[in-house]
PDB file of N, CA and C in Angstrom:
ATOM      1  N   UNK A   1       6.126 102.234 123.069  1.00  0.00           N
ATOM      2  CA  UNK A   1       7.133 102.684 124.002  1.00  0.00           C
ATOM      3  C   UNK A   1       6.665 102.358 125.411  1.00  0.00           C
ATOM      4  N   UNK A   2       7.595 101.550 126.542  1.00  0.00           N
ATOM      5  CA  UNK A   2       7.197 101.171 127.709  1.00  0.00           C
ATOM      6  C   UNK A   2       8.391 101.667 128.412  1.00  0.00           C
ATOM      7  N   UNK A   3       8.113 101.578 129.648  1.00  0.00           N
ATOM      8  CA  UNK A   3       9.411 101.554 130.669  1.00  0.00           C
ATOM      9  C   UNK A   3       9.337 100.940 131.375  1.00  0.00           C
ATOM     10  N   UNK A   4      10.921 100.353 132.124  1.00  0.00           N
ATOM     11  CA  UNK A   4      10.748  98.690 133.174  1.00  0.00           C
ATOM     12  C   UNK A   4      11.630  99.402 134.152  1.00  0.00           C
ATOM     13  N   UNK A   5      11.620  98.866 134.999  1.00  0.00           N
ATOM     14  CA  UNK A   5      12.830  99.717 135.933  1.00  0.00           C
ATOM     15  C   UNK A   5      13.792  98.096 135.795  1.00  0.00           C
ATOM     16  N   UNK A   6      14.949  98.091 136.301  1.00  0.00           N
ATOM     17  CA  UNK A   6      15.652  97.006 136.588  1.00  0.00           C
ATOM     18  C   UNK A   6      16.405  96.463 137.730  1.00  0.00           C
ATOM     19  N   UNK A   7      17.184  96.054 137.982  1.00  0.00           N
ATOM     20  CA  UNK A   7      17.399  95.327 139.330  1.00  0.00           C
ATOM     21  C   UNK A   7      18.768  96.470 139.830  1.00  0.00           C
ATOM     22  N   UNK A   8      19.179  97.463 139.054  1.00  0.00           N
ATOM     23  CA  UNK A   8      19.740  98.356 139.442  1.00  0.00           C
ATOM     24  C   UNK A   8      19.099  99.434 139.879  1.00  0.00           C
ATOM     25  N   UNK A   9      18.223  99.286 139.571  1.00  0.00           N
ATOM     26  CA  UNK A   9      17.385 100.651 140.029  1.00  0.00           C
ATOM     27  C   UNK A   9      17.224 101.838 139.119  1.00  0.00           C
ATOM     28  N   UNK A  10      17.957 101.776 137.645  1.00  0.00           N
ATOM     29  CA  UNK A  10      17.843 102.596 136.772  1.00  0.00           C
ATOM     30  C   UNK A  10      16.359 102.246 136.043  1.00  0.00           C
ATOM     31  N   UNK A  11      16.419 102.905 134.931  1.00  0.00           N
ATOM     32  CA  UNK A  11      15.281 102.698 134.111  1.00  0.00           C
ATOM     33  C   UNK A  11      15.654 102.037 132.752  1.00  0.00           C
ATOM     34  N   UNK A  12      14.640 101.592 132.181  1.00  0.00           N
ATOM     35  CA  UNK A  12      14.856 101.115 130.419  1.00  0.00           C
ATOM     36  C   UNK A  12      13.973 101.711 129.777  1.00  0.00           C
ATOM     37  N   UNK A  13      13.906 102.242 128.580  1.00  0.00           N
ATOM     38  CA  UNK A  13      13.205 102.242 127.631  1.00  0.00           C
ATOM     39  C   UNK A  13      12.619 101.676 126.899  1.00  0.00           C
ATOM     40  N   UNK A  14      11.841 101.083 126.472  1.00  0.00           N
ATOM     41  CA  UNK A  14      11.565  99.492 125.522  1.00  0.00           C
ATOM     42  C   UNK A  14      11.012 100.497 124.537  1.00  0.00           C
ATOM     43  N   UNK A  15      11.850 100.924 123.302  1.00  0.00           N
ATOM     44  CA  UNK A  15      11.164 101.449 121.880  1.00  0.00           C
ATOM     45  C   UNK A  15      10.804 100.202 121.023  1.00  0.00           C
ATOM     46  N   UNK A  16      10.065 101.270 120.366  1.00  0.00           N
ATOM     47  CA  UNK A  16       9.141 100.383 119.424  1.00  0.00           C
ATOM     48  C   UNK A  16       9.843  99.339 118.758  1.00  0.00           C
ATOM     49  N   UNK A  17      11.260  99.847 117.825  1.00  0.00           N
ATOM     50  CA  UNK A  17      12.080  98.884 117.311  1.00  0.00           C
ATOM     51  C   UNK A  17      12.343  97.711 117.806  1.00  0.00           C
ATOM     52  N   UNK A  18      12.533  97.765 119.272  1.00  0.00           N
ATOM     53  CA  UNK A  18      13.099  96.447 120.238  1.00  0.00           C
ATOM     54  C   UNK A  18      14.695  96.943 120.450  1.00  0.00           C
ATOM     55  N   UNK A  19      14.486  98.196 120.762  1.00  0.00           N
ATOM     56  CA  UNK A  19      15.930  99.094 121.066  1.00  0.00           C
ATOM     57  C   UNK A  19      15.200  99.668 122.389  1.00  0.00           C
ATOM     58  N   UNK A  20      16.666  99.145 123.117  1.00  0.00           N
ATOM     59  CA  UNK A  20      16.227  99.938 124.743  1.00  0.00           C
ATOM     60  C   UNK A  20      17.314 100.847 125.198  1.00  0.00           C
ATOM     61  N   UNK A  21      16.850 102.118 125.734  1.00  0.00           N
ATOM     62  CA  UNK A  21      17.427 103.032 125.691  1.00  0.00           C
ATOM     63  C   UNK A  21      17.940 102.952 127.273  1.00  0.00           C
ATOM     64  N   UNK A  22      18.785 103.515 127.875  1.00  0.00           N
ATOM     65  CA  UNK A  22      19.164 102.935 129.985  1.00  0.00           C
ATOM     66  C   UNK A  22      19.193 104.698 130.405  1.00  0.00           C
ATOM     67  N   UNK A  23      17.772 104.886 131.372  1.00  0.00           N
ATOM     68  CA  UNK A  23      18.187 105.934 132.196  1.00  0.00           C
ATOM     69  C   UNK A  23      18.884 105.803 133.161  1.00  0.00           C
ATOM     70  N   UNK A  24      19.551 106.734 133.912  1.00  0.00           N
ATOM     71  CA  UNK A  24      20.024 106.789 135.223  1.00  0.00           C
ATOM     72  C   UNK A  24      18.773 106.615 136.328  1.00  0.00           C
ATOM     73  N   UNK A  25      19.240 106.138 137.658  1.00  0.00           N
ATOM     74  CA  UNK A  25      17.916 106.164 138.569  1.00  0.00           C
ATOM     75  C   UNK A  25      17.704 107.131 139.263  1.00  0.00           C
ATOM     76  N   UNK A  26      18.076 108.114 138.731  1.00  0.00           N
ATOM     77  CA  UNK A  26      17.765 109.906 139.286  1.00  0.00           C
ATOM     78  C   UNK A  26      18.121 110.574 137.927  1.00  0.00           C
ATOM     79  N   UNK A  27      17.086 111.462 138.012  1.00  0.00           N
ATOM     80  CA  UNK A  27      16.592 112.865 137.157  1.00  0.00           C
ATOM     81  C   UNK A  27      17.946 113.580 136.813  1.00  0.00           C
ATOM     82  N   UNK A  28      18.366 113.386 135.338  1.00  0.00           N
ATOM     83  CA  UNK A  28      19.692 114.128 135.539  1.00  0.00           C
ATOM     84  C   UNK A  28      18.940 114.926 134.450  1.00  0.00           C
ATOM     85  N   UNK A  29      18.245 115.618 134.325  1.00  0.00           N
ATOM     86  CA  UNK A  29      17.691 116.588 133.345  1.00  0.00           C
ATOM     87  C   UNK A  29      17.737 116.794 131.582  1.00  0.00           C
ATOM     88  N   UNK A  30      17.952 115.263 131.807  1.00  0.00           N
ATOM     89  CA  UNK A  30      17.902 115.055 129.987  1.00  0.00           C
ATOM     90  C   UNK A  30      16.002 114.973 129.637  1.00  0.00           C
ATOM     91  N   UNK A  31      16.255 115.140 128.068  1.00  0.00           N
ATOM     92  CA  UNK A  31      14.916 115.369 127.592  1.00  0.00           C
ATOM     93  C   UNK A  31      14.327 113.595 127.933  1.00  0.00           C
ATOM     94  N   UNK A  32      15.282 112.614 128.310  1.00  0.00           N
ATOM     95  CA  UNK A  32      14.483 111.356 127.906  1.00  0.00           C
ATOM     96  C   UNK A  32      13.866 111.347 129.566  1.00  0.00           C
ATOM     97  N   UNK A  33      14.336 111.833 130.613  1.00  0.00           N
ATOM     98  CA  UNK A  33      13.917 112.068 132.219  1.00  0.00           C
ATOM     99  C   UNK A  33      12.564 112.543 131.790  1.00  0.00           C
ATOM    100  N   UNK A  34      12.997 113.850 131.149  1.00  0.00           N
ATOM    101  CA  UNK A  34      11.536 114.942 131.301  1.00  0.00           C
ATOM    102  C   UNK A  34      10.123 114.258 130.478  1.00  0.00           C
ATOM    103  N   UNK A  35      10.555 113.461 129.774  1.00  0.00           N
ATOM    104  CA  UNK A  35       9.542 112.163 129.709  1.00  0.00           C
ATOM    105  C   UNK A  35       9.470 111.344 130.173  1.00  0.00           C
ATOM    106  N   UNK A  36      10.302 110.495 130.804  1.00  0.00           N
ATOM    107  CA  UNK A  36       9.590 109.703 131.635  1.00  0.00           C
ATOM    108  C   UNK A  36       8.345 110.437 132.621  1.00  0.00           C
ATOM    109  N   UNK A  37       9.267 111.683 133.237  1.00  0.00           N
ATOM    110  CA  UNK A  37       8.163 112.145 134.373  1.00  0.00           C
ATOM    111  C   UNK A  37       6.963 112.606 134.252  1.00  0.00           C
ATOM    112  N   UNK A  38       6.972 112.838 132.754  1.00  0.00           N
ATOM    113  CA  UNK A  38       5.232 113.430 132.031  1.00  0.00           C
ATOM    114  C   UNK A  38       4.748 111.985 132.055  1.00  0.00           C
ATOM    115  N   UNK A  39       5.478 111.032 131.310  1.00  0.00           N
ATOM    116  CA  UNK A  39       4.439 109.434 131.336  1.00  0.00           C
ATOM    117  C   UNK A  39       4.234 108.923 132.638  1.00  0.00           C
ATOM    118  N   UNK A  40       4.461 109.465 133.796  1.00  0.00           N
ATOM    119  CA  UNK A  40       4.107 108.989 134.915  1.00  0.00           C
ATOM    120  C   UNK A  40       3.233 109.556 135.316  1.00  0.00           C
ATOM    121  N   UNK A  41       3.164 110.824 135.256  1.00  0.00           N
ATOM    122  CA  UNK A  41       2.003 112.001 135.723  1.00  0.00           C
ATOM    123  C   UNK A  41       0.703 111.408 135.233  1.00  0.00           C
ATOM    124  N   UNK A  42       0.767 111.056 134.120  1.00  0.00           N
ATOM    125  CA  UNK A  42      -0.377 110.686 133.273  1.00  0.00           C
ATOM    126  C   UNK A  42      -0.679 109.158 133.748  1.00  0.00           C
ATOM    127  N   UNK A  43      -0.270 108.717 134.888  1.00  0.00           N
ATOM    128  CA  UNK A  43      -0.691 107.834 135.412  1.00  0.00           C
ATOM    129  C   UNK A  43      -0.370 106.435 135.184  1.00  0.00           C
ATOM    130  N   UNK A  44       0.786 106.447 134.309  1.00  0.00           N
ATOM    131  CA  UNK A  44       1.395 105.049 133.987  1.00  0.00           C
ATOM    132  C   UNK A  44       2.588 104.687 135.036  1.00  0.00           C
ATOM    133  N   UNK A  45       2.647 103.305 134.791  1.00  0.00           N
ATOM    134  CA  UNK A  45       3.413 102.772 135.591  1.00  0.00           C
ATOM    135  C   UNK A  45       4.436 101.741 135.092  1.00  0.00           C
ATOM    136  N   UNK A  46       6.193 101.579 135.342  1.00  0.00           N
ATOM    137  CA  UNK A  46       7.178 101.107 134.793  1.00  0.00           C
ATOM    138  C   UNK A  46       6.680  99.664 135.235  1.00  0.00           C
ATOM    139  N   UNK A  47       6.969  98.905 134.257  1.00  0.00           N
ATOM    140  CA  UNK A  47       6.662  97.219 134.245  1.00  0.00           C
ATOM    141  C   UNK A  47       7.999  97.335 135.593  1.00  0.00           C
ATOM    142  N   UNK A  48       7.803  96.214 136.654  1.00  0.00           N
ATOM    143  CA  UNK A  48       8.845  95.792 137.486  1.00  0.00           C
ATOM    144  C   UNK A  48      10.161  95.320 136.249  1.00  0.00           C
ATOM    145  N   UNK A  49      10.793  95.335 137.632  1.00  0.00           N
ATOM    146  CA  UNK A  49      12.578  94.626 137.056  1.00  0.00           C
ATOM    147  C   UNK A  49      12.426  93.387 137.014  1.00  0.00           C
ATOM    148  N   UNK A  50      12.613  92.665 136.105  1.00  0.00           N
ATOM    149  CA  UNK A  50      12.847  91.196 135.957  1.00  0.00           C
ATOM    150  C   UNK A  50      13.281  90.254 136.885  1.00  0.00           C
ATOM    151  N   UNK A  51      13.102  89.639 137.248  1.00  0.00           N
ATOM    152  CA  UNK A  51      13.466  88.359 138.373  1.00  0.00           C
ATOM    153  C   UNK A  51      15.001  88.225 137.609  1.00  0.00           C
ATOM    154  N   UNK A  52      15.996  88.271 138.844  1.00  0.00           N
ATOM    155  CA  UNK A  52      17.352  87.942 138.467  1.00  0.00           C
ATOM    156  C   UNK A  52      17.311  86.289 137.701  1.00  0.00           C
ATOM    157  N   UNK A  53      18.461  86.295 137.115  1.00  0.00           N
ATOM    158  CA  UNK A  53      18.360  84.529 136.801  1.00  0.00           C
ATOM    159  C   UNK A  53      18.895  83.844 137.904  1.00  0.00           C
ATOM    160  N   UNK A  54      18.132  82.507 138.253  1.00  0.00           N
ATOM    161  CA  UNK A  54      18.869  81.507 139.037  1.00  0.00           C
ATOM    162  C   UNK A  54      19.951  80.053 138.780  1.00  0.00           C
ATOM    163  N   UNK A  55      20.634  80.161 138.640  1.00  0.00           N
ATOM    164  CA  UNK A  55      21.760  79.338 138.612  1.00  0.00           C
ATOM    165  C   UNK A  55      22.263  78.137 139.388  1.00  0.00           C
ATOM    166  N   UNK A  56      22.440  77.078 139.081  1.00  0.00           N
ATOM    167  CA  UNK A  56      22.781  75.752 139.381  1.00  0.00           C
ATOM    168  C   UNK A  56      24.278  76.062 139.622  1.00  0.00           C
ATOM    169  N   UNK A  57      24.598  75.236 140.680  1.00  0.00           N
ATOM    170  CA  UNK A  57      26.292  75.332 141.189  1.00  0.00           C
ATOM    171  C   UNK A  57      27.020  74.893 139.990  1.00  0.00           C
ATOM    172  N   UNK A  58      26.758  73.906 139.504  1.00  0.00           N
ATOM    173  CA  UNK A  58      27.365  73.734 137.811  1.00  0.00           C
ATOM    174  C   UNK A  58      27.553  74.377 137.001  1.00  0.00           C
ATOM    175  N   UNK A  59      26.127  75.176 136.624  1.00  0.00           N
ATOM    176  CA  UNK A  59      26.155  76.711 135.747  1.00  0.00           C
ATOM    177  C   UNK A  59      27.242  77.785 136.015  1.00  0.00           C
ATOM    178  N   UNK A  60      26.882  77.861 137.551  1.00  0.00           N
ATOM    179  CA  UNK A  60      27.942  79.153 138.172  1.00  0.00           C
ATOM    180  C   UNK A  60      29.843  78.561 138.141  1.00  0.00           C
ATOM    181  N   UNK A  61      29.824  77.541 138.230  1.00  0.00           N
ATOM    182  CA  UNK A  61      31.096  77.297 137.925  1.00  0.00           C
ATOM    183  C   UNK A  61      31.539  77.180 136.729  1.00  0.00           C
ATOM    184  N   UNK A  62      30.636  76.521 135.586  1.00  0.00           N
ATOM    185  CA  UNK A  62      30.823  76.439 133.918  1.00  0.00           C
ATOM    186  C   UNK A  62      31.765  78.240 133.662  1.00  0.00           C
ATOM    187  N   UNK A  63      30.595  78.901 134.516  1.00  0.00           N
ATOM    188  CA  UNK A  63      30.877  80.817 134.008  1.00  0.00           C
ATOM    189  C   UNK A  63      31.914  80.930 134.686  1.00  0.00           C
ATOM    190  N   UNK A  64      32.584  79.912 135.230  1.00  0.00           N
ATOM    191  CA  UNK A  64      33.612  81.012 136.025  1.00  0.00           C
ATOM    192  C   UNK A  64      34.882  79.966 135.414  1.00  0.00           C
ATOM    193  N   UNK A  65      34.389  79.158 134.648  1.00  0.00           N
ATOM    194  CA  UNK A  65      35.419  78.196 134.040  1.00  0.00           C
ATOM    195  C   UNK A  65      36.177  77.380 134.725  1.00  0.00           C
ATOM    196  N   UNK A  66      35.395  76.977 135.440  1.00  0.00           N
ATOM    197  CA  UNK A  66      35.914  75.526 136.291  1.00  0.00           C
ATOM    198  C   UNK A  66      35.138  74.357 136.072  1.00  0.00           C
ATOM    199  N   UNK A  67      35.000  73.035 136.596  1.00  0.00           N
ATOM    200  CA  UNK A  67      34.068  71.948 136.726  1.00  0.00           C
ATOM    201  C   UNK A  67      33.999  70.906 137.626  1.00  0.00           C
ATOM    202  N   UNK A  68      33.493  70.792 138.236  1.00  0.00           N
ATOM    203  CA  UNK A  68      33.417  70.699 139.186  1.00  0.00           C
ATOM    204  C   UNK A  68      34.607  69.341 139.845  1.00  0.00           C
ATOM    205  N   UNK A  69      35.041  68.545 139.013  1.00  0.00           N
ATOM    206  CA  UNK A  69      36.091  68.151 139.277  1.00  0.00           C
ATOM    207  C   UNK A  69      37.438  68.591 139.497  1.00  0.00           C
ATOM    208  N   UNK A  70      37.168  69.729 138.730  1.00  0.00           N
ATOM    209  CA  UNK A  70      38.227  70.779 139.068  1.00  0.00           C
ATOM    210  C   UNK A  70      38.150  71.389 140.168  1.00  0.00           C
ATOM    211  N   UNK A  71      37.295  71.876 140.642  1.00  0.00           N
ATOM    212  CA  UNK A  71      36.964  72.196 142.085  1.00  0.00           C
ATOM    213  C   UNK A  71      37.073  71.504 143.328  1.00  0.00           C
ATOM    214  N   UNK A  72      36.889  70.178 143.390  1.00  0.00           N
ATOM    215  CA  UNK A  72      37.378  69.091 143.934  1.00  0.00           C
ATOM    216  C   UNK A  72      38.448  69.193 144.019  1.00  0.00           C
ATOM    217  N   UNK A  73      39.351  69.055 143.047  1.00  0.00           N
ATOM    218  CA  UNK A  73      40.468  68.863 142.778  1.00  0.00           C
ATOM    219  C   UNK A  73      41.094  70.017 143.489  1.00  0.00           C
ATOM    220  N   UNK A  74      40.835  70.802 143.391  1.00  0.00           N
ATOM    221  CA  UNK A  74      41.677  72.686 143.595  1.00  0.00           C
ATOM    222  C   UNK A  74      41.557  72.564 145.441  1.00  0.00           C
ATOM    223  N   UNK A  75      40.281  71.812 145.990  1.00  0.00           N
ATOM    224  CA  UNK A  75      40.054  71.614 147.567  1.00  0.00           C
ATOM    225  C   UNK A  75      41.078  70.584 147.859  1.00  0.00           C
ATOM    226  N   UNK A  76      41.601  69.551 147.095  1.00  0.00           N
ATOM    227  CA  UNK A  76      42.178  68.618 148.018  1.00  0.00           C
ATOM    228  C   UNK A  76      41.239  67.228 148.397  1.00  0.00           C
ATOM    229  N   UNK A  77      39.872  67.527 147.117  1.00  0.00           N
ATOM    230  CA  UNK A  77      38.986  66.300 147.716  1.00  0.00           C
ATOM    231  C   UNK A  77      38.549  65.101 146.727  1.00  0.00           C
ATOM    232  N   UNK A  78      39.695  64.950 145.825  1.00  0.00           N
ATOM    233  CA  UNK A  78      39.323  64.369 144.925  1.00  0.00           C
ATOM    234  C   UNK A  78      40.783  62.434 145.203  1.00  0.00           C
TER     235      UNK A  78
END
């Protein structure tokens, strides 16, 4: 069992299974809080948040379902 924080600022759980459980990023008084805050006391520390992914202007348009000729096209520059 580990914890990561993430680029939201909440928390994860990493269980043993490879099941991750999502805290809130403030203490809302559930039993899974009142552990985290004992595994911290005891001197551990949440792995950082993952480096966002970086994306190619191609990529980001593939996801948004365009291409880039289409984009051209949609400007007037084709």
């Amino acid at each position: 069992m580990n914890y990561q924080l993430t680029q939201t600022g909440s928390i994860t759980l990493l269980l043993e299974d490879g099941s991750v459980l999502f805290l809130p990023s403030e203490d809302n008084g559930t039993p899974e809080w009142f552990a985290y805050k004992k595994w911290l006391e005891q001197g551990n520390t949440p792995l950082p948040a993952p480096e966002p992914p970086t994306f190619t202007t191609e990529e980001k348009l593939n996801a948004a379902g365009l291409t880039v000729a289409e984009l051209k096209n949609l400007f007037g520059l084709t």
